[in-house]
C-alpha atoms as a PDB file:
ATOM      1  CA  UNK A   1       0.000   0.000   0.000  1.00  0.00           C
ATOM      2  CA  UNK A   2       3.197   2.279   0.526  1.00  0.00           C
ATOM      3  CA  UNK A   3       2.614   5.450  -2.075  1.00  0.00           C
ATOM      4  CA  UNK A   4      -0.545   4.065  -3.619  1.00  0.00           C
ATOM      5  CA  UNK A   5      -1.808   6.482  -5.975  1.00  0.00           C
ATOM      6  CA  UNK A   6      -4.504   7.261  -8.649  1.00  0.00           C
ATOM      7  CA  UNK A   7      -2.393   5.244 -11.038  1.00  0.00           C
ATOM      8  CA  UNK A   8      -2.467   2.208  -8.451  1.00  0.00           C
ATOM      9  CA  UNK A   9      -6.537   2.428  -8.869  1.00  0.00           C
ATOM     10  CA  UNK A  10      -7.122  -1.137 -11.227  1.00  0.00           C
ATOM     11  CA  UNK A  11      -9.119  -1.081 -14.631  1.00  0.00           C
ATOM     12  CA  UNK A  12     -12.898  -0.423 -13.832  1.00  0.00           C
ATOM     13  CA  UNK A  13     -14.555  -1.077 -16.685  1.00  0.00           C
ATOM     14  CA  UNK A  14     -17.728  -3.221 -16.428  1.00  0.00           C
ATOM     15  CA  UNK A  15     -17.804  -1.924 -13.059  1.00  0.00           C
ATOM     16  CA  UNK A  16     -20.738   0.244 -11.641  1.00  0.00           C
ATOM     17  CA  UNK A  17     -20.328   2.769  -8.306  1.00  0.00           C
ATOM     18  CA  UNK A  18     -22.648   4.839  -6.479  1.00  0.00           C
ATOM     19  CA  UNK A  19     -21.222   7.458  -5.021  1.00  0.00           C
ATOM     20  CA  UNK A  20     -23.049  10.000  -2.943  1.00  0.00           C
ATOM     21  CA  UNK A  21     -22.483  13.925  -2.567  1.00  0.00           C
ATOM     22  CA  UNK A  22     -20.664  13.524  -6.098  1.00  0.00           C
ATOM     23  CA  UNK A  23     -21.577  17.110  -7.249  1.00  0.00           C
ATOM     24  CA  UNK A  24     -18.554  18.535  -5.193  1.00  0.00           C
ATOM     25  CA  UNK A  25     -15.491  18.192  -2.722  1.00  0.00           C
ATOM     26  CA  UNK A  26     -14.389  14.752  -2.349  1.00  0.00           C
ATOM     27  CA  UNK A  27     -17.248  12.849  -4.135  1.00  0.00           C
ATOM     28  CA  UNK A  28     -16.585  14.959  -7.246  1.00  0.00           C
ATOM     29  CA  UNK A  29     -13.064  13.607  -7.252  1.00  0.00           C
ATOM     30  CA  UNK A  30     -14.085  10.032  -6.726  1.00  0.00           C
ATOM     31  CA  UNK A  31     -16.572  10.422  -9.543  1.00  0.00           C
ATOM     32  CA  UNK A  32     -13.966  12.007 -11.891  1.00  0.00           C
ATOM     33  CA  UNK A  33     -11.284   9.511 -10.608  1.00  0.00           C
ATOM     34  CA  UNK A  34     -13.421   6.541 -11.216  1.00  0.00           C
ATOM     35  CA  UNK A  35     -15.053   7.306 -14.288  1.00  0.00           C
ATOM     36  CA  UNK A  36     -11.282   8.254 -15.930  1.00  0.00           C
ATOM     37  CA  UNK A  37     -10.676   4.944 -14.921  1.00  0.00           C
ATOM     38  CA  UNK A  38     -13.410   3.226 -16.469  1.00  0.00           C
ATOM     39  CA  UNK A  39     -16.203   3.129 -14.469  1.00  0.00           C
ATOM     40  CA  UNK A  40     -19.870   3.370 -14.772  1.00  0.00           C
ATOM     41  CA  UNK A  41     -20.536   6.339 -12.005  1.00  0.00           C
ATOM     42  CA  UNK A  42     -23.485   6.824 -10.380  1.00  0.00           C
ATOM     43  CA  UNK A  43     -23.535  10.583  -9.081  1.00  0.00           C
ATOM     44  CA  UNK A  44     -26.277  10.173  -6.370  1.00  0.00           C
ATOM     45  CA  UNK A  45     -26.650  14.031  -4.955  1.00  0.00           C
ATOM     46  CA  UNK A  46     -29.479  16.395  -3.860  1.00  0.00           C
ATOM     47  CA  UNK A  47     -27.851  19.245  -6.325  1.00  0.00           C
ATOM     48  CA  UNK A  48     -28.591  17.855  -9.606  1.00  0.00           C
ATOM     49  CA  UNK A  49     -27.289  21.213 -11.564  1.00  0.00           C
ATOM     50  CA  UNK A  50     -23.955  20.813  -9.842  1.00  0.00           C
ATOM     51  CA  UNK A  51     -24.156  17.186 -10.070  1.00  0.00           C
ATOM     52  CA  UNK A  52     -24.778  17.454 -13.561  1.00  0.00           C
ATOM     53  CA  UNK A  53     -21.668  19.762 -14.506  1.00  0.00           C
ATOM     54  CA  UNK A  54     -19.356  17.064 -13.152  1.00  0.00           C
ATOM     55  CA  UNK A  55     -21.291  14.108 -15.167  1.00  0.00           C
ATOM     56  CA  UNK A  56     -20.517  16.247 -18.186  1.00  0.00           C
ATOM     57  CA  UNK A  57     -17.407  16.007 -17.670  1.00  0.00           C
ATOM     58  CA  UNK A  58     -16.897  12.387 -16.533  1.00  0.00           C
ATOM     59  CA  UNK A  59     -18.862  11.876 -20.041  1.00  0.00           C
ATOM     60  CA  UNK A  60     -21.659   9.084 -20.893  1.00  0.00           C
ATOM     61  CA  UNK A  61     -20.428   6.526 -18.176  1.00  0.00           C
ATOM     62  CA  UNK A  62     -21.699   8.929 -15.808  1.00  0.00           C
ATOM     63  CA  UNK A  63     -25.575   9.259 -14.502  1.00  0.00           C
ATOM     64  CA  UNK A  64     -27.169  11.615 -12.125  1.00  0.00           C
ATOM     65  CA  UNK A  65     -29.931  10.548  -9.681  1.00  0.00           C
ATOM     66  CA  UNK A  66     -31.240  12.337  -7.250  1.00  0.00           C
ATOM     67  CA  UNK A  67     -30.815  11.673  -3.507  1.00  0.00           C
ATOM     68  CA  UNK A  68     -31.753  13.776  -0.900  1.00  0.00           C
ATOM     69  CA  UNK A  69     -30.105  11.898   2.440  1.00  0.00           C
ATOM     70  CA  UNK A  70     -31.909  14.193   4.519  1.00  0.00           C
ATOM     71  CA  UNK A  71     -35.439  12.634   3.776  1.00  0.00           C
ATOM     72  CA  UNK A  72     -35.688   9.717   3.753  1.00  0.00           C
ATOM     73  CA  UNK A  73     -38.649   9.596   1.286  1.00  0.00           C
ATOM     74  CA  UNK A  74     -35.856  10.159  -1.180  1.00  0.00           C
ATOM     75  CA  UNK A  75     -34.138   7.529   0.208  1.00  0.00           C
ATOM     76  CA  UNK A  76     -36.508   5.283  -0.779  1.00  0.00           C
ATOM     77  CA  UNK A  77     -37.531   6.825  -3.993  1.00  0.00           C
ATOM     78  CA  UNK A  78     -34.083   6.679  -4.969  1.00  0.00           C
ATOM     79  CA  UNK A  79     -33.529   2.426  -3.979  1.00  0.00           C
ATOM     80  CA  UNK A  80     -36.647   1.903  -5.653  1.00  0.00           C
ATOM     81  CA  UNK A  81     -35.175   2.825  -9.037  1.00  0.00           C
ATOM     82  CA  UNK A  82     -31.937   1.315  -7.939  1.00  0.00           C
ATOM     83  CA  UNK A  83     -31.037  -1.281 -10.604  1.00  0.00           C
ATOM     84  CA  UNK A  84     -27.716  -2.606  -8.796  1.00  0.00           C
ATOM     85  CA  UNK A  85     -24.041  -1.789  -8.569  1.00  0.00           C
ATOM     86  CA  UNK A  86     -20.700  -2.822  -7.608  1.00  0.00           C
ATOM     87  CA  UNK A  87     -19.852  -0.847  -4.740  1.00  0.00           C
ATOM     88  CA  UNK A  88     -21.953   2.204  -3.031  1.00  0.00           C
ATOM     89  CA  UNK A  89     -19.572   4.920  -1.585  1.00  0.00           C
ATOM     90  CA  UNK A  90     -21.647   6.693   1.101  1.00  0.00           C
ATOM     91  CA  UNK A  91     -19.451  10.035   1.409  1.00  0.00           C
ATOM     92  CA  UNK A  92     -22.228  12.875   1.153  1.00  0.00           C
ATOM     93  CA  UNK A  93     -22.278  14.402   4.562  1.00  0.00           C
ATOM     94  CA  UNK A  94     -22.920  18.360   6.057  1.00  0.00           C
ATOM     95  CA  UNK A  95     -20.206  19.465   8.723  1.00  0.00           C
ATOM     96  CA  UNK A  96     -20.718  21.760  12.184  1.00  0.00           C
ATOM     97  CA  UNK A  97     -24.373  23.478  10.579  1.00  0.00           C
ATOM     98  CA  UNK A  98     -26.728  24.930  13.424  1.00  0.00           C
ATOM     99  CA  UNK A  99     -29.030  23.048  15.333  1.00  0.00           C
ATOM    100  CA  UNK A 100     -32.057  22.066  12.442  1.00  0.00           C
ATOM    101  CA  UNK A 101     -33.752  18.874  11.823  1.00  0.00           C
ATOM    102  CA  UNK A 102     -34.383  16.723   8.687  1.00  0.00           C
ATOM    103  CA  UNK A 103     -37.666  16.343   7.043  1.00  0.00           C
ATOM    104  CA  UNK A 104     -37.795  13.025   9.416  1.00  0.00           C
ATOM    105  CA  UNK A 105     -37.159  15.208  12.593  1.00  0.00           C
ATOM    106  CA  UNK A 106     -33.499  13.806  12.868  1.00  0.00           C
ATOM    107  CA  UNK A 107     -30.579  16.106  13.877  1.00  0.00           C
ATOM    108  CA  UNK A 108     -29.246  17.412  10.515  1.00  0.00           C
ATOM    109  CA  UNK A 109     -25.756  16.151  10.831  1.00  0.00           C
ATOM    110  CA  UNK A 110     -26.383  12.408  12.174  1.00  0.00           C
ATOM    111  CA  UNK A 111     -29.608  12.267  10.006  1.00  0.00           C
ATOM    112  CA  UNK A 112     -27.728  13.703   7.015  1.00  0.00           C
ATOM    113  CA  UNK A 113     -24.113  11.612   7.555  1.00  0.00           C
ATOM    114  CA  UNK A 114     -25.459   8.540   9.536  1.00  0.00           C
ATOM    115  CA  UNK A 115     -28.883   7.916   9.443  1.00  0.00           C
ATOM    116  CA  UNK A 116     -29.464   8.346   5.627  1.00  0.00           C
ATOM    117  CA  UNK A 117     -26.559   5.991   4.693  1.00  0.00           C
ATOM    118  CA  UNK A 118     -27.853   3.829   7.201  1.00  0.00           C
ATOM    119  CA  UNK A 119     -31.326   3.190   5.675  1.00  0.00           C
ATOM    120  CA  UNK A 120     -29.929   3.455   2.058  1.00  0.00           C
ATOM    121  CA  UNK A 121     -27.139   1.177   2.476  1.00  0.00           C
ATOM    122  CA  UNK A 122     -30.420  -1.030   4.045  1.00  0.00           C
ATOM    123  CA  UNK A 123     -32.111  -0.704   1.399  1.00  0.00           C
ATOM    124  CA  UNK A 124     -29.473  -1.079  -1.754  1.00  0.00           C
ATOM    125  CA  UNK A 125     -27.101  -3.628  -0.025  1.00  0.00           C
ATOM    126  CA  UNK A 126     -28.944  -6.995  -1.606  1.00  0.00           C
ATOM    127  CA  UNK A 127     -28.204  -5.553  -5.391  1.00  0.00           C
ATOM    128  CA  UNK A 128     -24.811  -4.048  -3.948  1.00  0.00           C
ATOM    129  CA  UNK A 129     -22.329  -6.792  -5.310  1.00  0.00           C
ATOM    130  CA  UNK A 130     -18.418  -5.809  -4.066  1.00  0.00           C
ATOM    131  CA  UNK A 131     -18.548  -3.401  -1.586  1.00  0.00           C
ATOM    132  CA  UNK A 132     -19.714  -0.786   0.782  1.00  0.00           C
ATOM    133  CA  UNK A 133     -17.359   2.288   1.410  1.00  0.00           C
ATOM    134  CA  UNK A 134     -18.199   4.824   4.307  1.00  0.00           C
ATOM    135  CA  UNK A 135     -16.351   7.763   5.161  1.00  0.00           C
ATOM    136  CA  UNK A 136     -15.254   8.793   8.608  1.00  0.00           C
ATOM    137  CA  UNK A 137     -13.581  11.561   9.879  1.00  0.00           C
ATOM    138  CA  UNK A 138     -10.789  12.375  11.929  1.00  0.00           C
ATOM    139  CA  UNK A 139     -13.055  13.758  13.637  1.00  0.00           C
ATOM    140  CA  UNK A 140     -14.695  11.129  15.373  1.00  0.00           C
ATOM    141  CA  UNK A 141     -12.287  10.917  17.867  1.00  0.00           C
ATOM    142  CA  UNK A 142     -13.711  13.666  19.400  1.00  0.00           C
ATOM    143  CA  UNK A 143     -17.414  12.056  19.392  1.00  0.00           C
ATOM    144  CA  UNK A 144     -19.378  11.862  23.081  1.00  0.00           C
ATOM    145  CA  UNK A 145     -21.933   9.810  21.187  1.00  0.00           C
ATOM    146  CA  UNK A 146     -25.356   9.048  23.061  1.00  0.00           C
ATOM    147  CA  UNK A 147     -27.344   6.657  21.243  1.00  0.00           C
ATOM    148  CA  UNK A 148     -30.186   7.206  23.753  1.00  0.00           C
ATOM    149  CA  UNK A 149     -30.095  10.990  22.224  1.00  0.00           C
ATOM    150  CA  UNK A 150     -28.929  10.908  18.682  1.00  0.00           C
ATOM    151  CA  UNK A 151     -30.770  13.641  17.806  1.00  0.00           C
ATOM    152  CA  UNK A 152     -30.115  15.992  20.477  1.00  0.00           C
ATOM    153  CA  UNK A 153     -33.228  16.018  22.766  1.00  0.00           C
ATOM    154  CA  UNK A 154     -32.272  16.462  25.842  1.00  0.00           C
ATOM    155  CA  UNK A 155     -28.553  17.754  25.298  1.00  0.00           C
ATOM    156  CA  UNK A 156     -27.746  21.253  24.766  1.00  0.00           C
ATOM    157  CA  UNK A 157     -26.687  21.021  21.503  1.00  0.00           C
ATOM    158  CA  UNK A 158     -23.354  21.602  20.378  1.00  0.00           C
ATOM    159  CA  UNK A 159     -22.560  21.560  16.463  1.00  0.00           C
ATOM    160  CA  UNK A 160     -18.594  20.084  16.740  1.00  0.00           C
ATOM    161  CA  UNK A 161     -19.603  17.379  18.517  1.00  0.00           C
ATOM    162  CA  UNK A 162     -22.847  16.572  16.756  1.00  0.00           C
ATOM    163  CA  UNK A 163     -20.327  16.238  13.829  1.00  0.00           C
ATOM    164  CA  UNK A 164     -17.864  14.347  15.275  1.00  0.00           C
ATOM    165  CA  UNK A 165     -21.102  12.100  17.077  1.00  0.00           C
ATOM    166  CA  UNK A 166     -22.010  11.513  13.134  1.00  0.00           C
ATOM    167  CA  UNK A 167     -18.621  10.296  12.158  1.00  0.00           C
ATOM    168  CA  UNK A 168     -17.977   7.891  14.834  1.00  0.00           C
ATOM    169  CA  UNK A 169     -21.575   6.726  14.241  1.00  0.00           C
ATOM    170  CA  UNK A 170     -20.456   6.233  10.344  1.00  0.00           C
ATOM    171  CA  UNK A 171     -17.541   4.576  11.509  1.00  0.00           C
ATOM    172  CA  UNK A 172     -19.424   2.107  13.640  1.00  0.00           C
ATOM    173  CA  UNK A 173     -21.997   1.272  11.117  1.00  0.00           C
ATOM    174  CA  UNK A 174     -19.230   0.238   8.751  1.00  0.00           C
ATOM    175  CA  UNK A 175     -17.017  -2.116  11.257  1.00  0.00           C
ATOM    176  CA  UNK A 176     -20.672  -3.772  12.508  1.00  0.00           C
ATOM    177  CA  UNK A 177     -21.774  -3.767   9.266  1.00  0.00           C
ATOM    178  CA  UNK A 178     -18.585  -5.791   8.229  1.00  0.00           C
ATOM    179  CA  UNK A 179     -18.294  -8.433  10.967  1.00  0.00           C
ATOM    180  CA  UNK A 180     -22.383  -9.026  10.321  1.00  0.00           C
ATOM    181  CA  UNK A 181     -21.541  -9.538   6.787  1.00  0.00           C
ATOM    182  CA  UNK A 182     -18.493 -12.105   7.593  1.00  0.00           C
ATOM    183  CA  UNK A 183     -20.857 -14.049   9.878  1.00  0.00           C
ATOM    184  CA  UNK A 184     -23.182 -14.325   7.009  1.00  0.00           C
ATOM    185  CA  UNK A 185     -20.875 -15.555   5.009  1.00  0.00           C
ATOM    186  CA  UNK A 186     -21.342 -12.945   2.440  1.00  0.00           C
ATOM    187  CA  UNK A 187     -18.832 -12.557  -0.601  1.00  0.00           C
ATOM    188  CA  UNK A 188     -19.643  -8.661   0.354  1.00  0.00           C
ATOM    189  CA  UNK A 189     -17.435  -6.080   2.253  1.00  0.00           C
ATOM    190  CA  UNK A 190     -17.543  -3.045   4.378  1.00  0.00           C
ATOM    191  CA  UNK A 191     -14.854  -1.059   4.624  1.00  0.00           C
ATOM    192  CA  UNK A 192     -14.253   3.084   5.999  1.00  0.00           C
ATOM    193  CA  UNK A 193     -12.199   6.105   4.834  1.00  0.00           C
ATOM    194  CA  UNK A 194     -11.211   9.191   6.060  1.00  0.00           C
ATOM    195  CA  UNK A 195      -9.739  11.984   4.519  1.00  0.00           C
ATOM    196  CA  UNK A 196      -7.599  13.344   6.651  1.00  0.00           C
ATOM    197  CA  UNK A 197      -7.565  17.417   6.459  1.00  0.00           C
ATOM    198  CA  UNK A 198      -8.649  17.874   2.910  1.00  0.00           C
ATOM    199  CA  UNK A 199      -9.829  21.283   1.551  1.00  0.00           C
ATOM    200  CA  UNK A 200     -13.204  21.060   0.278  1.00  0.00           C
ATOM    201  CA  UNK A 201     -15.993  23.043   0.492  1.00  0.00           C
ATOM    202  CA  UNK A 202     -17.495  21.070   3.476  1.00  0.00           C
ATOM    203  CA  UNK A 203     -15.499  23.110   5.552  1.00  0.00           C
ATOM    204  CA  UNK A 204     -17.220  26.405   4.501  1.00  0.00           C
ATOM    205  CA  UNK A 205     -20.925  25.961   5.423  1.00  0.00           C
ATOM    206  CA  UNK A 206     -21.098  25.889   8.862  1.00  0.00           C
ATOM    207  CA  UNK A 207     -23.090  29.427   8.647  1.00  0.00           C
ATOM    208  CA  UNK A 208     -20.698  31.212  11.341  1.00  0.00           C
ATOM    209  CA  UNK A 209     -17.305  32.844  11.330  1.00  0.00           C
ATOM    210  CA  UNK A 210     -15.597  29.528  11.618  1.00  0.00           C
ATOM    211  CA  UNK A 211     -16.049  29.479   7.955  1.00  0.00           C
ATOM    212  CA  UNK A 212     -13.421  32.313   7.031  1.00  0.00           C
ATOM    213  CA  UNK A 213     -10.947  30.538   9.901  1.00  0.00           C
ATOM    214  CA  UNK A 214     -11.584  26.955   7.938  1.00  0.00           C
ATOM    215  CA  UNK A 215     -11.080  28.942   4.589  1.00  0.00           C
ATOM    216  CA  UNK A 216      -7.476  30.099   5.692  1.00  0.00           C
ATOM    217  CA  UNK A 217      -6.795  26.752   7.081  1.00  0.00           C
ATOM    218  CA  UNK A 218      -7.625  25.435   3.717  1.00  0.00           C
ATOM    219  CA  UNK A 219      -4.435  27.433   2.414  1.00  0.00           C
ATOM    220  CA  UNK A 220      -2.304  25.744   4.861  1.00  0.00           C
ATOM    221  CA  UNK A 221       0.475  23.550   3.812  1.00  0.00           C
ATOM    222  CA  UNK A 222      -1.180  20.987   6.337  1.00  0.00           C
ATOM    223  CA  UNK A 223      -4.273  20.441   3.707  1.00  0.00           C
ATOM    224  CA  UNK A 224      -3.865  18.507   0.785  1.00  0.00           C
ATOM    225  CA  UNK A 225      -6.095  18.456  -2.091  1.00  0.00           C
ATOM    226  CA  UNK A 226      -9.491  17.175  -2.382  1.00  0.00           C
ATOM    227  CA  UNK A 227      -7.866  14.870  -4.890  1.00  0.00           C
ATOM    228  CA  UNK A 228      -5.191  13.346  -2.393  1.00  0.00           C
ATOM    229  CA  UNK A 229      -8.477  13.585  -0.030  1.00  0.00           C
ATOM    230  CA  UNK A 230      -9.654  10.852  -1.851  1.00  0.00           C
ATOM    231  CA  UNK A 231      -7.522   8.439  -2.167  1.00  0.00           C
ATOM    232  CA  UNK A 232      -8.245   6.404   0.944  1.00  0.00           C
ATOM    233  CA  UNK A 233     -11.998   6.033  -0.103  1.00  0.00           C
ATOM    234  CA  UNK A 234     -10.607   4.966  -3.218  1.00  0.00           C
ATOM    235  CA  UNK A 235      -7.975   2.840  -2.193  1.00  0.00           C
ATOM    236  CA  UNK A 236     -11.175   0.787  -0.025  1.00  0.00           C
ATOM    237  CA  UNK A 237     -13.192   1.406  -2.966  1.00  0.00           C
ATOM    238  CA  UNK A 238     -11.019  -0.528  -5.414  1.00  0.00           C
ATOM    239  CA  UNK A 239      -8.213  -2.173  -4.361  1.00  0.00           C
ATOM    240  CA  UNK A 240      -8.189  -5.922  -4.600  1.00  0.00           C
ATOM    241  CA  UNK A 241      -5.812  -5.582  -1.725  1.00  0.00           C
ATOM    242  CA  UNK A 242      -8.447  -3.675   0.918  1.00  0.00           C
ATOM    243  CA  UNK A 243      -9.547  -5.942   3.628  1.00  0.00           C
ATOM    244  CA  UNK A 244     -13.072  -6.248   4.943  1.00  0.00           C
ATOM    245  CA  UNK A 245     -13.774  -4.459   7.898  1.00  0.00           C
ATOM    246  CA  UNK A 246     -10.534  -2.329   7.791  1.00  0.00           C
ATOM    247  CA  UNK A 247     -10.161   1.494   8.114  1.00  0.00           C
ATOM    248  CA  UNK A 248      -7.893   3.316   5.820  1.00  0.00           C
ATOM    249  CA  UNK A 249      -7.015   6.564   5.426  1.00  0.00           C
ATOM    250  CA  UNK A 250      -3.822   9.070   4.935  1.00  0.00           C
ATOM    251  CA  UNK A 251      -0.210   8.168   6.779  1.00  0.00           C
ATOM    252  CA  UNK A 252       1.053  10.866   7.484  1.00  0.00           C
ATOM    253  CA  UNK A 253       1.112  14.148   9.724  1.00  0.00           C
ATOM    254  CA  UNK A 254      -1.238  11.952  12.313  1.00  0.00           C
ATOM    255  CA  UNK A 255      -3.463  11.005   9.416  1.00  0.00           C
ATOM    256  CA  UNK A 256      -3.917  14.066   8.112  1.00  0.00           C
ATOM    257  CA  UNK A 257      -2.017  13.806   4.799  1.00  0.00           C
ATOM    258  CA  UNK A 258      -0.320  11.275   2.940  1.00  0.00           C
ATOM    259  CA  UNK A 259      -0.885   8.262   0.811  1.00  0.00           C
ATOM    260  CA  UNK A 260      -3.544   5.537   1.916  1.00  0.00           C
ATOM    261  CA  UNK A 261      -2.923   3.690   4.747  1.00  0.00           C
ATOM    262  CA  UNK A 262      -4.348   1.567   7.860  1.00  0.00           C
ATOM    263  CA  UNK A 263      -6.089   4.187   9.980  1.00  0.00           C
ATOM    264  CA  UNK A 264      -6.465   3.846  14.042  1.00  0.00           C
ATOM    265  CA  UNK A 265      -9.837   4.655  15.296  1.00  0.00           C
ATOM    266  CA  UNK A 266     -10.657   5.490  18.871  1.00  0.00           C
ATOM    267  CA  UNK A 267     -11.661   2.045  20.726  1.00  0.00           C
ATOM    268  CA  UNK A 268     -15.165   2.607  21.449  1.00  0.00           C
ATOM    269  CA  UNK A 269     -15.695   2.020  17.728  1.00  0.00           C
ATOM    270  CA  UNK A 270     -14.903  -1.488  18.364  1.00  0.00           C
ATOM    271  CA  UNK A 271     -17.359  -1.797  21.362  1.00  0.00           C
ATOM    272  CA  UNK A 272     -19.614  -4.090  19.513  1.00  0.00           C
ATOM    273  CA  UNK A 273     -22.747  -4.196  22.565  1.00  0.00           C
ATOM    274  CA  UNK A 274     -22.717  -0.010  21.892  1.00  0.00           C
ATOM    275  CA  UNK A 275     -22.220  -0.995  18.090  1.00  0.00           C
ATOM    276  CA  UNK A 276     -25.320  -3.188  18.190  1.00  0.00           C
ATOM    277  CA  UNK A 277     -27.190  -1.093  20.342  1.00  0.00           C
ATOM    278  CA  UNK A 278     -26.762   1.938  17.784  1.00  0.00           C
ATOM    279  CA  UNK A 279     -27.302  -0.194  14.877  1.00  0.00           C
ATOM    280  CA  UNK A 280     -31.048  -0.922  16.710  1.00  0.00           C
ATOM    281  CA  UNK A 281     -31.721   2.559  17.031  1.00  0.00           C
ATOM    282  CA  UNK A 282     -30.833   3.256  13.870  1.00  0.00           C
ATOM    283  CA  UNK A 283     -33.004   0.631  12.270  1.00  0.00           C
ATOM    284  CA  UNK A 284     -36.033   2.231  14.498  1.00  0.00           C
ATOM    285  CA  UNK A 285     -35.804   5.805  13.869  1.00  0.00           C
ATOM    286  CA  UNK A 286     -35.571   4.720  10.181  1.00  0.00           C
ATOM    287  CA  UNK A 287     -37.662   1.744   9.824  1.00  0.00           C
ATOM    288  CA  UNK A 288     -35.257  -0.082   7.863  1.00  0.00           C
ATOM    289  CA  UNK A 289     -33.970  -3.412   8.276  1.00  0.00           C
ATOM    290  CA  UNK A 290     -31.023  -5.183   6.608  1.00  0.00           C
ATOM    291  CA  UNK A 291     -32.402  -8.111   4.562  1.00  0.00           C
ATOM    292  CA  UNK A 292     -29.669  -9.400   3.207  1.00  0.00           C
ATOM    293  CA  UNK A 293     -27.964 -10.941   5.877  1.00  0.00           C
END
């Protein structure tokens, strides 16, 4: 894996990948990425002008659909069209917004990042044939996740750690979601990604000043591109060498730059009673149940 690049990423023709939030930031580089290398891109994003411009360019490999991950409605109008794919890449996500709610009444960041992969990976995962990629953050190390209070009830709410809360929630759902899938003996994998510090334009809707500090911070020599950003989600995305269950993301700087590599995650992510518990409440607040396994 030492200095795995773009050119590293194996011929993907007569492959198909879903990738959400595709119109920008990292997804827009996995979509370009992927469909230079010969894939058949899904761009699966709630802005369908901007998600449009970068299936121009990809050219007729590429297809838009829309998906809207905070409703969940969406979520299912978009499955039900859903004629299978190789892998799904559930990267879309919103970062440190004020306090709102989806159309479901969910806590914008966990129902944006968590809960809506959660019921579409649900819902897509029997006509998903390689692969599920989820993407993490650093972030989630600084999670003080409740998973009696997801959605911020009860605590006062605080938008940092509602984002970090959303990460370590994505991070869960793909480790449980891989050891359920090895006891089922499925062929399938789950893997997760981070970034590291990438700059994208995630960084610059949080609707406060923090935006012109994470703008300058973007400049840094500490950020890398939203190209390099990429990499790890596309390393777990197509390497034949990416292991189920496994966490990748860049080597160096403390993860936050740097070619793909095995990523350490705080070790309540591996508490699999508070994995199993969230994965509960997750199928209740979003009435979806995995099927295939």
């Amino acid at each position: 894996m030492s200095g795995w690049s773009i050119s590293d990423i194996p011929d993907q023709r007569g492959r198909r990948i879903v990738i959400t939030g595709a119109n920008s930031g990292l997804g827009e580089q996995m979509a370009l990425i992927l469909g230079r290398a010969g894939a058949d891109v899904v761009l699966a994003c709630r802005n369908l002008d901007k998600a449009r411009a970068v299936a121009d360019e990809i050219g007729p490999r590429a297809t838009v659909a829309s998906l809207d991950l905070a409703d969940l409605a969406s979520v299912r109008a978009f499955a039900e069209g859903f004629s299978g794919a190789d892998v799904l890449i559930n990267n879309a996500g919103v970062m440190a917004v004020p306090l709102r709610r989806t159309a479901d009444g969910f806590e914008m960041q966990i129902g944006t990042n968590f809960l809506g992969h959660f019921a579409l990976t649900g819902l897509l995962l029997d006509r998903i044939d390689d692969r599920v990629v989820t993407l993490s953050s650093l972030m989630h190390k600084n999670a003080r996740l409740d998973v009696d209070d997801l959605n911020w009830h009860r605590r006062k709410y605080n938008r940092w750690t509602a984002y970090s809360d959303s990460k370590l929630a994505d991070l869960m759902f793909a480790l449980e979601l891989a050891e359920r899938l090895a006891e089922a003996d499925s062929p399938k994998e789950s893997l997760a990604a981070h970034p590291g510090y990438a700059a994208t334009e995630l960084q610059l809707h949080t609707e406060s000043p923090l935006d012109w500090v994470m703008k300058l911070g973007n400049l840094t020599p500490i950020a890398q591109s939203a190209e390099d950003g990429a990499l790890p989600a596309l390393f777990a995305a197509t390497s034949p060498h990416a292991v189920n269950g496994e966490y990748y993301g860049p080597k160096s700087l403390g993860g936050m730059r740097g070619a793909p590599a095995v990523a350490g995650y705080r070790r309540a992510a591996s508490d699999r009673e508070v994995r199993a518990k969230l994965w509960a409440e997750a199928e209740l607040l979003t009435g979806v149940t995995f099927s295939a396994l």
